[in-house]
PDB file of N, CA and C in Angstrom:
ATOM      1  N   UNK A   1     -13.324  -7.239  20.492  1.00  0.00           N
ATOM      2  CA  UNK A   1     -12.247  -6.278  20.554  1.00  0.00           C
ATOM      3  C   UNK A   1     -10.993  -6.841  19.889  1.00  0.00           C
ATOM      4  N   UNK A   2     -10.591  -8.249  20.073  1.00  0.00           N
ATOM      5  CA  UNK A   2      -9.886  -8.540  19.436  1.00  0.00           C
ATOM      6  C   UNK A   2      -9.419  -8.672  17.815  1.00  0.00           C
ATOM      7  N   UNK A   3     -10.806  -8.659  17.480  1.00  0.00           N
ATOM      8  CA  UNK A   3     -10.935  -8.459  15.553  1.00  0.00           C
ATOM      9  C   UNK A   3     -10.624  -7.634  15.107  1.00  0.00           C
ATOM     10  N   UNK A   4     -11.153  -6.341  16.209  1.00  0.00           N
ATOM     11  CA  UNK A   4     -10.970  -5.002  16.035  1.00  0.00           C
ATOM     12  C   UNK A   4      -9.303  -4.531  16.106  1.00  0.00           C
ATOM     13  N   UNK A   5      -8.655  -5.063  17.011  1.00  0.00           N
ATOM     14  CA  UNK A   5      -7.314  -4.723  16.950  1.00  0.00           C
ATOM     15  C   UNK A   5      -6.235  -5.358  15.805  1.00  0.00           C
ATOM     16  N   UNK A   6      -6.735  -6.816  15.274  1.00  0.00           N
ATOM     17  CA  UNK A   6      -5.866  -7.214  14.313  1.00  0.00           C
ATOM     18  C   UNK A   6      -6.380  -7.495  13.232  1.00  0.00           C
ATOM     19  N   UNK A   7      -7.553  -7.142  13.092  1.00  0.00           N
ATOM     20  CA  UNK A   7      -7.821  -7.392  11.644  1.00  0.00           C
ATOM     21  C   UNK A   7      -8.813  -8.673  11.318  1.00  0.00           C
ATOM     22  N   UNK A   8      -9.112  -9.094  12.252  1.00  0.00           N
ATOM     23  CA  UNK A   8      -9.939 -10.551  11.675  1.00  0.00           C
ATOM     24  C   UNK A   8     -11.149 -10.085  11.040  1.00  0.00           C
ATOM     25  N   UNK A   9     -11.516 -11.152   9.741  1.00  0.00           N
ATOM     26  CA  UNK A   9     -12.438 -11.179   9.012  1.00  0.00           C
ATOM     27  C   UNK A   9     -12.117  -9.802   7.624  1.00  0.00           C
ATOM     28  N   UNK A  10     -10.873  -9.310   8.158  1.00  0.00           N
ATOM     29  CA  UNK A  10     -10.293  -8.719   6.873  1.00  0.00           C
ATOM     30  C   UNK A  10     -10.798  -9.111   5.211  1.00  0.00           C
ATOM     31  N   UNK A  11     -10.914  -8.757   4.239  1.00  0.00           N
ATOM     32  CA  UNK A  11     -11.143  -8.926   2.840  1.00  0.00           C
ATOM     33  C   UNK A  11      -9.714  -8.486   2.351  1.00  0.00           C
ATOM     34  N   UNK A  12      -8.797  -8.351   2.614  1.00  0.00           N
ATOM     35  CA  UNK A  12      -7.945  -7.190   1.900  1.00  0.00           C
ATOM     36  C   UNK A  12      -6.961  -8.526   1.434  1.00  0.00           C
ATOM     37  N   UNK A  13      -6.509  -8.842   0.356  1.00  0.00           N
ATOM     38  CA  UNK A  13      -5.722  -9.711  -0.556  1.00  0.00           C
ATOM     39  C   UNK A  13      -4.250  -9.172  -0.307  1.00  0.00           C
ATOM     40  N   UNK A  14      -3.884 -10.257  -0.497  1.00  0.00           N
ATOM     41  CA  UNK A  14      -2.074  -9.844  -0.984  1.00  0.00           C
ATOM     42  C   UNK A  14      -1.607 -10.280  -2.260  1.00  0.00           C
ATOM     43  N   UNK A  15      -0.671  -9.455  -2.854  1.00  0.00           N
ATOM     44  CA  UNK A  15      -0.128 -10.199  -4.056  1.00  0.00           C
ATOM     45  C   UNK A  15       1.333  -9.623  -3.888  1.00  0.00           C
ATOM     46  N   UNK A  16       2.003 -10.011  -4.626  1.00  0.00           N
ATOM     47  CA  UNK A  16       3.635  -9.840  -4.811  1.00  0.00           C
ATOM     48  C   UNK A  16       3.745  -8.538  -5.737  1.00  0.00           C
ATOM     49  N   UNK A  17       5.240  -8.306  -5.500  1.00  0.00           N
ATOM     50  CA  UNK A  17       5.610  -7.061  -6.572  1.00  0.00           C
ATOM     51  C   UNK A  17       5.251  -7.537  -8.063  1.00  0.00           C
ATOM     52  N   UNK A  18       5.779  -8.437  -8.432  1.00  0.00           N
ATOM     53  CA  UNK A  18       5.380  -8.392 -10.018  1.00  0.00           C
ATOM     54  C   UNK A  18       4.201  -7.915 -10.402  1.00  0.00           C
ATOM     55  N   UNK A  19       2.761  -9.010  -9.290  1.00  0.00           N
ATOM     56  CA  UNK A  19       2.001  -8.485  -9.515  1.00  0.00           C
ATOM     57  C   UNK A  19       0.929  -7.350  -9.579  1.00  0.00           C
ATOM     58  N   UNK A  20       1.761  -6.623  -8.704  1.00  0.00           N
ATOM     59  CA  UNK A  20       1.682  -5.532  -8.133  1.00  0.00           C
ATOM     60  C   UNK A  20       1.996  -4.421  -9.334  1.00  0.00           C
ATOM     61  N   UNK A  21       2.820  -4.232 -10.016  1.00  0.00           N
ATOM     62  CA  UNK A  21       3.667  -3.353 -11.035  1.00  0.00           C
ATOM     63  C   UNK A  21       2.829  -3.670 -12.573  1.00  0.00           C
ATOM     64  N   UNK A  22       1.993  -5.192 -12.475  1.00  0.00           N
ATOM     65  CA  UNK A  22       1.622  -5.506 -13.422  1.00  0.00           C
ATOM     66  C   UNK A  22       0.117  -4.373 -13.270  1.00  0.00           C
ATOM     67  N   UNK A  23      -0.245  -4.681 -11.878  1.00  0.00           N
ATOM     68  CA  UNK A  23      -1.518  -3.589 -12.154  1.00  0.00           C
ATOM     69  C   UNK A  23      -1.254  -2.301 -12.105  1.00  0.00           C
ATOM     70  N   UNK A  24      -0.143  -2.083 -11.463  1.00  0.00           N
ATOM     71  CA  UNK A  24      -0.047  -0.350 -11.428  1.00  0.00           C
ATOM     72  C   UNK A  24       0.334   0.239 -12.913  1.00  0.00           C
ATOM     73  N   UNK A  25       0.534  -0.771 -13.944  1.00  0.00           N
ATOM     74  CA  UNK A  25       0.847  -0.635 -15.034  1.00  0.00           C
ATOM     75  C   UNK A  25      -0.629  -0.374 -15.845  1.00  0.00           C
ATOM     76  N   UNK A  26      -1.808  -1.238 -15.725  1.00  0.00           N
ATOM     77  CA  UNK A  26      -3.222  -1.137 -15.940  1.00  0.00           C
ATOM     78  C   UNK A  26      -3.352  -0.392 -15.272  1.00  0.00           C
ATOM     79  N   UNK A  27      -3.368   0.731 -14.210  1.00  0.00           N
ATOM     80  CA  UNK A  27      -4.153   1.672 -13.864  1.00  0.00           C
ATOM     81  C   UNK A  27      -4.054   1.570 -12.023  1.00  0.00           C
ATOM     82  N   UNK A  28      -3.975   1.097 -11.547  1.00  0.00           N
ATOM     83  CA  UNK A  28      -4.249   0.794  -9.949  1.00  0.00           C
ATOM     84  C   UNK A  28      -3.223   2.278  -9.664  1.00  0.00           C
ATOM     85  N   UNK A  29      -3.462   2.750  -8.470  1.00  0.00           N
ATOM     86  CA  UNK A  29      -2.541   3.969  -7.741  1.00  0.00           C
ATOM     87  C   UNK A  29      -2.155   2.619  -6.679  1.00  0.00           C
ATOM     88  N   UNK A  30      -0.406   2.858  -6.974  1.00  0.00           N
ATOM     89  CA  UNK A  30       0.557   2.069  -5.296  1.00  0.00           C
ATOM     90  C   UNK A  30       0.494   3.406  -4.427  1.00  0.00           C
ATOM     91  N   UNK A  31       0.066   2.624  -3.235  1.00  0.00           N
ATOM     92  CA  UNK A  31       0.592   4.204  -2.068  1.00  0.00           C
ATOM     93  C   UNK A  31       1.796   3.345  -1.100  1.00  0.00           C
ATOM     94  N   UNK A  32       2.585   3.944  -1.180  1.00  0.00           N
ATOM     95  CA  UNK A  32       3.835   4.190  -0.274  1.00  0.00           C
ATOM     96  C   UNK A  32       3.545   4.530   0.967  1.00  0.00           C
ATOM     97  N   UNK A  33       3.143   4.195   1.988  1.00  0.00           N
ATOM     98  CA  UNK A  33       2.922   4.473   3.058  1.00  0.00           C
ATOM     99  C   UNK A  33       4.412   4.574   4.276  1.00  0.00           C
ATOM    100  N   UNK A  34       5.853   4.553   3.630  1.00  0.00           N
ATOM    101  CA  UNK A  34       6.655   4.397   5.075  1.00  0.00           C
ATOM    102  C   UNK A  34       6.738   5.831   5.041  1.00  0.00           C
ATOM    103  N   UNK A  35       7.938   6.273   5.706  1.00  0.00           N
ATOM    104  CA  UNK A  35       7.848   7.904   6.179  1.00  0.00           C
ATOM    105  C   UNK A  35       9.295   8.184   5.915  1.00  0.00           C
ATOM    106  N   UNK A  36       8.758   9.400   5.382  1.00  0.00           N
ATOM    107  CA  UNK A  36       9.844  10.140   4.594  1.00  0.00           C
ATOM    108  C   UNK A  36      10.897   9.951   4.316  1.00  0.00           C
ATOM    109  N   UNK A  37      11.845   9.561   5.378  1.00  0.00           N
ATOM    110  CA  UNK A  37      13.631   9.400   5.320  1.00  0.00           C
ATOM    111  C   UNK A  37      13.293   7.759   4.527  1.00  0.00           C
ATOM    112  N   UNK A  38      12.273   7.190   4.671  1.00  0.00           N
ATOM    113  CA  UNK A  38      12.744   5.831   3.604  1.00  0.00           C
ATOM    114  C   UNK A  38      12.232   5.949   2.472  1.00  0.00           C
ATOM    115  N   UNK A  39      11.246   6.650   2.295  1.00  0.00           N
ATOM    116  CA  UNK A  39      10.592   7.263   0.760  1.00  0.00           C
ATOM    117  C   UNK A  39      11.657   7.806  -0.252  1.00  0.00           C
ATOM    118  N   UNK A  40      12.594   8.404   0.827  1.00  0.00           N
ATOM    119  CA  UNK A  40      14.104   9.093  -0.038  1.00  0.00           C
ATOM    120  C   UNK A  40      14.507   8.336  -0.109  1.00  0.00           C
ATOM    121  N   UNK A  41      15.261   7.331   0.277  1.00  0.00           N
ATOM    122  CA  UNK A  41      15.934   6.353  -0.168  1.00  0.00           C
ATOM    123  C   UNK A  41      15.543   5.479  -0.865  1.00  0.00           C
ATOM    124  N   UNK A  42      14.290   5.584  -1.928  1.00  0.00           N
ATOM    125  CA  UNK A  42      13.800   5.187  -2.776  1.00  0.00           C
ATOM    126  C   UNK A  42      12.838   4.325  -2.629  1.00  0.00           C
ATOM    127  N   UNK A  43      12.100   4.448  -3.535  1.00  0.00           N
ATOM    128  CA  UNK A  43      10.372   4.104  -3.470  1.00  0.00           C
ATOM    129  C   UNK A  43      10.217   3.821  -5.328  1.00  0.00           C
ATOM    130  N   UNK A  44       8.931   2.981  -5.513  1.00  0.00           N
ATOM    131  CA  UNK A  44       8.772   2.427  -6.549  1.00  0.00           C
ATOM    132  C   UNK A  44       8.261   3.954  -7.670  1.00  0.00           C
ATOM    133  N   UNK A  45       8.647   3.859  -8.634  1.00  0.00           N
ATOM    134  CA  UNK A  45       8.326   4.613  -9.663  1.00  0.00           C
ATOM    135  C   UNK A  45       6.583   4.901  -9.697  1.00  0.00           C
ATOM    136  N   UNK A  46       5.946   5.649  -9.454  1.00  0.00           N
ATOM    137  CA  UNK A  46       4.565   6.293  -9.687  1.00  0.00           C
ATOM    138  C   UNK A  46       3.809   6.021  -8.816  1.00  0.00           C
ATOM    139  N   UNK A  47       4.443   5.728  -7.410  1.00  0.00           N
ATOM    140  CA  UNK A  47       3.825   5.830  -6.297  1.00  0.00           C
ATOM    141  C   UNK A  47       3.866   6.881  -5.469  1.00  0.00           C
ATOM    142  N   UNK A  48       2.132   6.795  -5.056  1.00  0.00           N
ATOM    143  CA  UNK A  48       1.651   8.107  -3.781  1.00  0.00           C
ATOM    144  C   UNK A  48       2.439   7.832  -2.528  1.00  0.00           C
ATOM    145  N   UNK A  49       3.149   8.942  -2.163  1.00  0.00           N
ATOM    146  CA  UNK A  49       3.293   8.537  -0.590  1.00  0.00           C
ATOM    147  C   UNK A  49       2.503   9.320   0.189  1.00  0.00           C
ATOM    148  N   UNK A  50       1.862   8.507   1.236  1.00  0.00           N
ATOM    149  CA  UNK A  50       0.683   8.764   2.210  1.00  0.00           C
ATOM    150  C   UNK A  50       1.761   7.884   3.588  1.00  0.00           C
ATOM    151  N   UNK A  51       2.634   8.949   4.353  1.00  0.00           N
ATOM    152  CA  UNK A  51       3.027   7.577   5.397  1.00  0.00           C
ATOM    153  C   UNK A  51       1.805   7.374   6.267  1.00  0.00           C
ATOM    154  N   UNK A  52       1.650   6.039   6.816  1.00  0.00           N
ATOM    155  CA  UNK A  52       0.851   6.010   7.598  1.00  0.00           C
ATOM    156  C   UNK A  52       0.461   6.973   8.693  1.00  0.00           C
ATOM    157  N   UNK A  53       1.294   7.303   9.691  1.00  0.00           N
ATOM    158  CA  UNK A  53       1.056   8.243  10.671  1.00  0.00           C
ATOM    159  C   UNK A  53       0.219   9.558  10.042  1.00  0.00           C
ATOM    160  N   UNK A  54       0.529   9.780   8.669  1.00  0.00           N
ATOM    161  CA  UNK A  54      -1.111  10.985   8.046  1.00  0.00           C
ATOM    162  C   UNK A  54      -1.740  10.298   7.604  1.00  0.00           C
ATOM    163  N   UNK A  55      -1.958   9.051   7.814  1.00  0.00           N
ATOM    164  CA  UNK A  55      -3.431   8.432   6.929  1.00  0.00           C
ATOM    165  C   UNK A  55      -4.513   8.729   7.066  1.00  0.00           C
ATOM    166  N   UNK A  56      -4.778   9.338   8.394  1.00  0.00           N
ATOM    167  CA  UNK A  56      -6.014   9.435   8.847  1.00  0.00           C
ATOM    168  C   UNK A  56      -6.776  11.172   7.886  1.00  0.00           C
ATOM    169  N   UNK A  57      -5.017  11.815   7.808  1.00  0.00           N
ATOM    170  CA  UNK A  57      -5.365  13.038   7.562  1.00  0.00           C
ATOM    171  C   UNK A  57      -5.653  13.157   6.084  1.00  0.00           C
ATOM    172  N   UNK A  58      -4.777  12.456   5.237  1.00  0.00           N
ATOM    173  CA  UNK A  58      -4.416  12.403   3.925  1.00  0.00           C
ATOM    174  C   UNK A  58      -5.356  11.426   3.067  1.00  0.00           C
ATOM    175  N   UNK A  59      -6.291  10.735   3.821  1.00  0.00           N
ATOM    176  CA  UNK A  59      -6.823   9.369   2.996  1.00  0.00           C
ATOM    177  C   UNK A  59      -7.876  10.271   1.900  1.00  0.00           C
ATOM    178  N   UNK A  60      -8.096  11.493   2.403  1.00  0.00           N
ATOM    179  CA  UNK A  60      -8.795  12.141   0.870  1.00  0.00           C
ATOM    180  C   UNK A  60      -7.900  12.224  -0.456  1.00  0.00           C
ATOM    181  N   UNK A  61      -6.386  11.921  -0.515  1.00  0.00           N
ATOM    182  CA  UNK A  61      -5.677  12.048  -1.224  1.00  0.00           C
ATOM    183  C   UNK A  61      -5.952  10.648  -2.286  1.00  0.00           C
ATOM    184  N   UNK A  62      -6.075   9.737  -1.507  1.00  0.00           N
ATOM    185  CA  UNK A  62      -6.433   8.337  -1.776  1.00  0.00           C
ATOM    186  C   UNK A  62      -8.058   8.404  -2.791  1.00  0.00           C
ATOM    187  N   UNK A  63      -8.195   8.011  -3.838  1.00  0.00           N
ATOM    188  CA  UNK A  63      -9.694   7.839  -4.801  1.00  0.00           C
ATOM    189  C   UNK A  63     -10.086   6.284  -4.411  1.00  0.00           C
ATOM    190  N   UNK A  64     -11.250   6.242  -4.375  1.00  0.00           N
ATOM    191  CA  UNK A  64     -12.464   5.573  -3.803  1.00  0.00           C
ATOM    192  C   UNK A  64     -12.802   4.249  -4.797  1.00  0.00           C
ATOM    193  N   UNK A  65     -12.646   4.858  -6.207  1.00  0.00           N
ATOM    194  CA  UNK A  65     -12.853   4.343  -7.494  1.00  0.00           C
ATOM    195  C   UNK A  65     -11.928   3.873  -8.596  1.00  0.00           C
ATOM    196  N   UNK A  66     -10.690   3.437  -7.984  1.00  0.00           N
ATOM    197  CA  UNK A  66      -9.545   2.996  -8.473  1.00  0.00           C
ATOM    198  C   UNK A  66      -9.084   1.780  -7.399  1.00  0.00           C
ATOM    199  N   UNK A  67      -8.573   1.333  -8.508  1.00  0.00           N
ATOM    200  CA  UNK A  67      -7.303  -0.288  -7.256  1.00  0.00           C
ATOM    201  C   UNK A  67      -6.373   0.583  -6.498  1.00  0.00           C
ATOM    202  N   UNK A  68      -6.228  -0.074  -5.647  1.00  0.00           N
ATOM    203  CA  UNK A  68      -5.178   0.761  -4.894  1.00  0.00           C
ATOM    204  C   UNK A  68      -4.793  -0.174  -3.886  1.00  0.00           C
ATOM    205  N   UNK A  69      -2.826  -0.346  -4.133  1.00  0.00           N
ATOM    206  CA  UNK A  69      -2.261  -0.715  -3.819  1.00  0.00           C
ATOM    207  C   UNK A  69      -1.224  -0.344  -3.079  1.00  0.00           C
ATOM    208  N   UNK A  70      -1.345  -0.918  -1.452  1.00  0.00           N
ATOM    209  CA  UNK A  70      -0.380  -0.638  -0.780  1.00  0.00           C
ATOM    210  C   UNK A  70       0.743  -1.592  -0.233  1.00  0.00           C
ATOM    211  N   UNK A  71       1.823  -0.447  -0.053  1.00  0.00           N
ATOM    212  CA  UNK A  71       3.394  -0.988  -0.021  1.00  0.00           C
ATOM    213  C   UNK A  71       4.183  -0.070   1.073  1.00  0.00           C
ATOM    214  N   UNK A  72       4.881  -0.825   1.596  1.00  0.00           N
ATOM    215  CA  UNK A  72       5.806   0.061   2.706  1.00  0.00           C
ATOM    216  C   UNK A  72       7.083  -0.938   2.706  1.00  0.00           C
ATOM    217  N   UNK A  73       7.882  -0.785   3.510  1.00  0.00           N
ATOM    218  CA  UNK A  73       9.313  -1.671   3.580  1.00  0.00           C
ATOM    219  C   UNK A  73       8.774  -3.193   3.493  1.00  0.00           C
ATOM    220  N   UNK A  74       8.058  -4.182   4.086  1.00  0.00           N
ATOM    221  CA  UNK A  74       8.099  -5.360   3.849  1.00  0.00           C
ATOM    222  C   UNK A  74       6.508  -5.598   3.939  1.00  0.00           C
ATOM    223  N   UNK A  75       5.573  -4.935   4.418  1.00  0.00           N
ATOM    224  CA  UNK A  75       4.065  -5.436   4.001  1.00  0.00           C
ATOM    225  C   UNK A  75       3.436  -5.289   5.423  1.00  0.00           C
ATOM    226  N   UNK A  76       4.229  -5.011   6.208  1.00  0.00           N
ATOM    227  CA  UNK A  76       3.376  -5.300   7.701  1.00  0.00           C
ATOM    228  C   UNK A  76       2.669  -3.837   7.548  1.00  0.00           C
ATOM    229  N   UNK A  77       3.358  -2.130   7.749  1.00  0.00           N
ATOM    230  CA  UNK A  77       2.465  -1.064   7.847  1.00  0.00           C
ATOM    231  C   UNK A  77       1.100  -0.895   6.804  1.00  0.00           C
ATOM    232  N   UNK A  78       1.898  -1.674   5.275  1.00  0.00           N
ATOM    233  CA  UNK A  78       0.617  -1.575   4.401  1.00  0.00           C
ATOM    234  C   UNK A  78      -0.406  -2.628   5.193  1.00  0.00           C
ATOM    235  N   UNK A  79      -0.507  -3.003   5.695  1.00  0.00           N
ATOM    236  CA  UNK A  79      -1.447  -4.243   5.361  1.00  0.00           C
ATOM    237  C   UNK A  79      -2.356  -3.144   6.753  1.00  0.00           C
ATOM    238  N   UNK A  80      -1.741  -2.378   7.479  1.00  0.00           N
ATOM    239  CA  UNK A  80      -2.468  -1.870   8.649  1.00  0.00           C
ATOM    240  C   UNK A  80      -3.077  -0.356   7.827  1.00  0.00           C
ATOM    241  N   UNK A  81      -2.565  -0.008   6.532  1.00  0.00           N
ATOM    242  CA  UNK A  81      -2.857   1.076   5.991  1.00  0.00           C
ATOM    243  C   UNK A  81      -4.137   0.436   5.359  1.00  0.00           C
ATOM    244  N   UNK A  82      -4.054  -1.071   4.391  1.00  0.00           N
ATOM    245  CA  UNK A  82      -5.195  -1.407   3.689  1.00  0.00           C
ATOM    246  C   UNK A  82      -6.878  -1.903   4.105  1.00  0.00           C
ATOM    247  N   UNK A  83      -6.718  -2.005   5.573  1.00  0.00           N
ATOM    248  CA  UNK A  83      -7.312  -2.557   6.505  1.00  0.00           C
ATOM    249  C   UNK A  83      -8.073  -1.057   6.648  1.00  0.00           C
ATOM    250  N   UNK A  84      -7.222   0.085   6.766  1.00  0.00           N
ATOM    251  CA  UNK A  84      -7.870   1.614   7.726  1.00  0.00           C
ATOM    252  C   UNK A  84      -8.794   2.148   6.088  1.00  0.00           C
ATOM    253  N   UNK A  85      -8.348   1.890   5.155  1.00  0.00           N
ATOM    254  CA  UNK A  85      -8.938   2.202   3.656  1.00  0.00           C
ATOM    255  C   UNK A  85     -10.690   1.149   3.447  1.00  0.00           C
ATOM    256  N   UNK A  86     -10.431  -0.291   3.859  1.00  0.00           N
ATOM    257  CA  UNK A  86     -11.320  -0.795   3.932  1.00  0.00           C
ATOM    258  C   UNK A  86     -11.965  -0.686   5.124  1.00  0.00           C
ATOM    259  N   UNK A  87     -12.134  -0.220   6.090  1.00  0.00           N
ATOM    260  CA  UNK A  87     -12.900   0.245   7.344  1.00  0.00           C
ATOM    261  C   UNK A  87     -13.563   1.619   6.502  1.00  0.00           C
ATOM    262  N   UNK A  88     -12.953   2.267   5.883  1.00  0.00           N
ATOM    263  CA  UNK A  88     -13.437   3.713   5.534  1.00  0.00           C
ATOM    264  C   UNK A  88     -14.591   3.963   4.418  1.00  0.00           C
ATOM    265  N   UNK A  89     -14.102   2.249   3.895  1.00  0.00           N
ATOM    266  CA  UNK A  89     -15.213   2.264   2.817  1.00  0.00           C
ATOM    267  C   UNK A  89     -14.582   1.621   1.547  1.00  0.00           C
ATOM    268  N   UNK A  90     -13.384   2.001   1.452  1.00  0.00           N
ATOM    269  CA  UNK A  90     -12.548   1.272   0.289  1.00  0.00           C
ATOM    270  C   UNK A  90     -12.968   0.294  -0.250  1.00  0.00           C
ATOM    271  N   UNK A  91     -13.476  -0.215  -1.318  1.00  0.00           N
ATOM    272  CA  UNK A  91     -13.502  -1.854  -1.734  1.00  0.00           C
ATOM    273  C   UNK A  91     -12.398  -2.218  -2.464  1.00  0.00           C
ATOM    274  N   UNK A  92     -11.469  -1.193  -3.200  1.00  0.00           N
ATOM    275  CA  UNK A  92     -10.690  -2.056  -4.077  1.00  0.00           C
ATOM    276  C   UNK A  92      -9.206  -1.618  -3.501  1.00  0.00           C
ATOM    277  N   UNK A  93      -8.786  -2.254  -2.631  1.00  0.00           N
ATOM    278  CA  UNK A  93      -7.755  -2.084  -1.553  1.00  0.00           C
ATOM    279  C   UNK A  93      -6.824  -3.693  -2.088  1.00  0.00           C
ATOM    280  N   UNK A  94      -5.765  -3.363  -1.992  1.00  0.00           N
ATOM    281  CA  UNK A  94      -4.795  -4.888  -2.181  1.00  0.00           C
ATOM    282  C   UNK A  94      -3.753  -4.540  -1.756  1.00  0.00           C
ATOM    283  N   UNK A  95      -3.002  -5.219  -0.355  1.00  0.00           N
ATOM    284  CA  UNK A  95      -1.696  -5.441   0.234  1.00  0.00           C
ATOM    285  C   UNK A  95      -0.331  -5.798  -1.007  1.00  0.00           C
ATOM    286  N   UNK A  96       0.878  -5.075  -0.468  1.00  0.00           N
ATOM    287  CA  UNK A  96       2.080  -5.526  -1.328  1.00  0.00           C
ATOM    288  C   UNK A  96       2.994  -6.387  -0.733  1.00  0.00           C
ATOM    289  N   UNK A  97       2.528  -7.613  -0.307  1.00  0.00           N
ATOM    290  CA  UNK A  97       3.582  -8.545   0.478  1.00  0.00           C
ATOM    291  C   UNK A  97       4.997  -8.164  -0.182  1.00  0.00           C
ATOM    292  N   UNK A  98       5.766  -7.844   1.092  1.00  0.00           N
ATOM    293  CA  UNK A  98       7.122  -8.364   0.569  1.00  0.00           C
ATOM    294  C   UNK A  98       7.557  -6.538   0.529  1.00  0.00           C
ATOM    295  N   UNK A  99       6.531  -5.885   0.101  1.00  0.00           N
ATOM    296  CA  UNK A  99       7.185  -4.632   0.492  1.00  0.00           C
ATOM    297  C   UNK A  99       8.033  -3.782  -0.693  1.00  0.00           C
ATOM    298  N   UNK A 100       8.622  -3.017  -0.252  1.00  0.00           N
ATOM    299  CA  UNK A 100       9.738  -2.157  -1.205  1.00  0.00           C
ATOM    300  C   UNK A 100      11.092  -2.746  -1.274  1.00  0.00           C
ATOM    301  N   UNK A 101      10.842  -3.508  -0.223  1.00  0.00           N
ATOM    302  CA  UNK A 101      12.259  -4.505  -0.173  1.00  0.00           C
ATOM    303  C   UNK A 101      12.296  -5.441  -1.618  1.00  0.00           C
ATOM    304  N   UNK A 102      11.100  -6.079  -1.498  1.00  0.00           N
ATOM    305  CA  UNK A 102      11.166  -7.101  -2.701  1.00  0.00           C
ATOM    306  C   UNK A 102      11.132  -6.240  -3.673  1.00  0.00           C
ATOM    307  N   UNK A 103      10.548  -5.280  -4.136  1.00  0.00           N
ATOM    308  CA  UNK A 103      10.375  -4.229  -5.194  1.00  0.00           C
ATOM    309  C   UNK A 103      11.581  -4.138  -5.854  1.00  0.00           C
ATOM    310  N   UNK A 104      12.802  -3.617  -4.647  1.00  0.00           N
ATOM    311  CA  UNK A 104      14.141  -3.347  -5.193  1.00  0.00           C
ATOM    312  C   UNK A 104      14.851  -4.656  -5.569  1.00  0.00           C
ATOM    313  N   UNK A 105      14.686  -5.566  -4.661  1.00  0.00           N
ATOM    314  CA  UNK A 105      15.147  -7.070  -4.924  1.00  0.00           C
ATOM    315  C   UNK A 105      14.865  -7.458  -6.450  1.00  0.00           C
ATOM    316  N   UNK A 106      13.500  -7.294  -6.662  1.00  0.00           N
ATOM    317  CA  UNK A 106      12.711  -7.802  -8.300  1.00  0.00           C
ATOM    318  C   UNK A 106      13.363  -6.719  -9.442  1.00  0.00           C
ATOM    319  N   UNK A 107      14.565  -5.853  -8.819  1.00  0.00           N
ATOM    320  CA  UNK A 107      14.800  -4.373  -9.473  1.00  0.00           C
ATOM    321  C   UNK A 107      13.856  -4.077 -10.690  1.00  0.00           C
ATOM    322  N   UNK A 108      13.021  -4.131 -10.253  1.00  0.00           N
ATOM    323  CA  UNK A 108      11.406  -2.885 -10.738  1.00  0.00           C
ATOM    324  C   UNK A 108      11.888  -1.654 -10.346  1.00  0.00           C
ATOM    325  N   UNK A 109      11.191  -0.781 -11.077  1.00  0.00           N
ATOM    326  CA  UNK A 109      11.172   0.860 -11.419  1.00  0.00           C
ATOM    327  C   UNK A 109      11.323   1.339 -10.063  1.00  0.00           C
ATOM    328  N   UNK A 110      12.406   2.569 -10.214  1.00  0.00           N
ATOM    329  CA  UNK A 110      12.692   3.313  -9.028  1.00  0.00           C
ATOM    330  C   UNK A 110      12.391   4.202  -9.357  1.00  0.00           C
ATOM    331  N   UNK A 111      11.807   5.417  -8.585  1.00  0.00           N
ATOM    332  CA  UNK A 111      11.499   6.809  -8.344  1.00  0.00           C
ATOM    333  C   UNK A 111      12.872   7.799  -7.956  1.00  0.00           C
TER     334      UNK A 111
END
């Protein structure tokens, strides 16, 4: 039960914004997972927002057959969004340590 609640034996990688922007640049979809009032206050340029609380509803929005990279304010909700993608079946799932925070910090592309 305990694996089950935090994640142990996870596969899901982390990488940083650069590298993050470097693949969403090759093709990967970023999903934005925080919720709404922080999505407005800006979010990375050509990212899905899916906040977590509809993930369950919205993950058909999400493709099966693409990288896909998630990001929220600092990496903790993605990493619980990339985890619910790889339970579902996902294989090509990758965490955005550091978040939208570092995003704006690295001032990378705003939406």
């Amino acid at each position: 039960m305990f694996e089950k609640l935090f994640g142990a034996g996870s596969s899901v990688a982390d990488i940083d914004v650069q590298e993050a922007k470097r693949r969403q640049d090759a093709g990967a979809l970023l999903v934005d997972v925080r919720e709404l009032h922080e999505w407005q206050e800006g979010h990375a340029r050509g990212a899905l927002h899916v906040p977590l609380g509809d993930f369950d509803r919205r993950m058909g929005d999400i493709p099966k057959d693409r990288e896909v990279l998630l990001i929220c304010r600092s990496g903790n909700r993605s990493r619980t969004a990339a985890r619910l993608l790889e339970r579902a079946g996902y294989t090509l799932v990758v965490n955005v340590q550091g978040g939208t925070s570092a995003w704006i910090r690295q001032a990378l592309p705003l939406g």
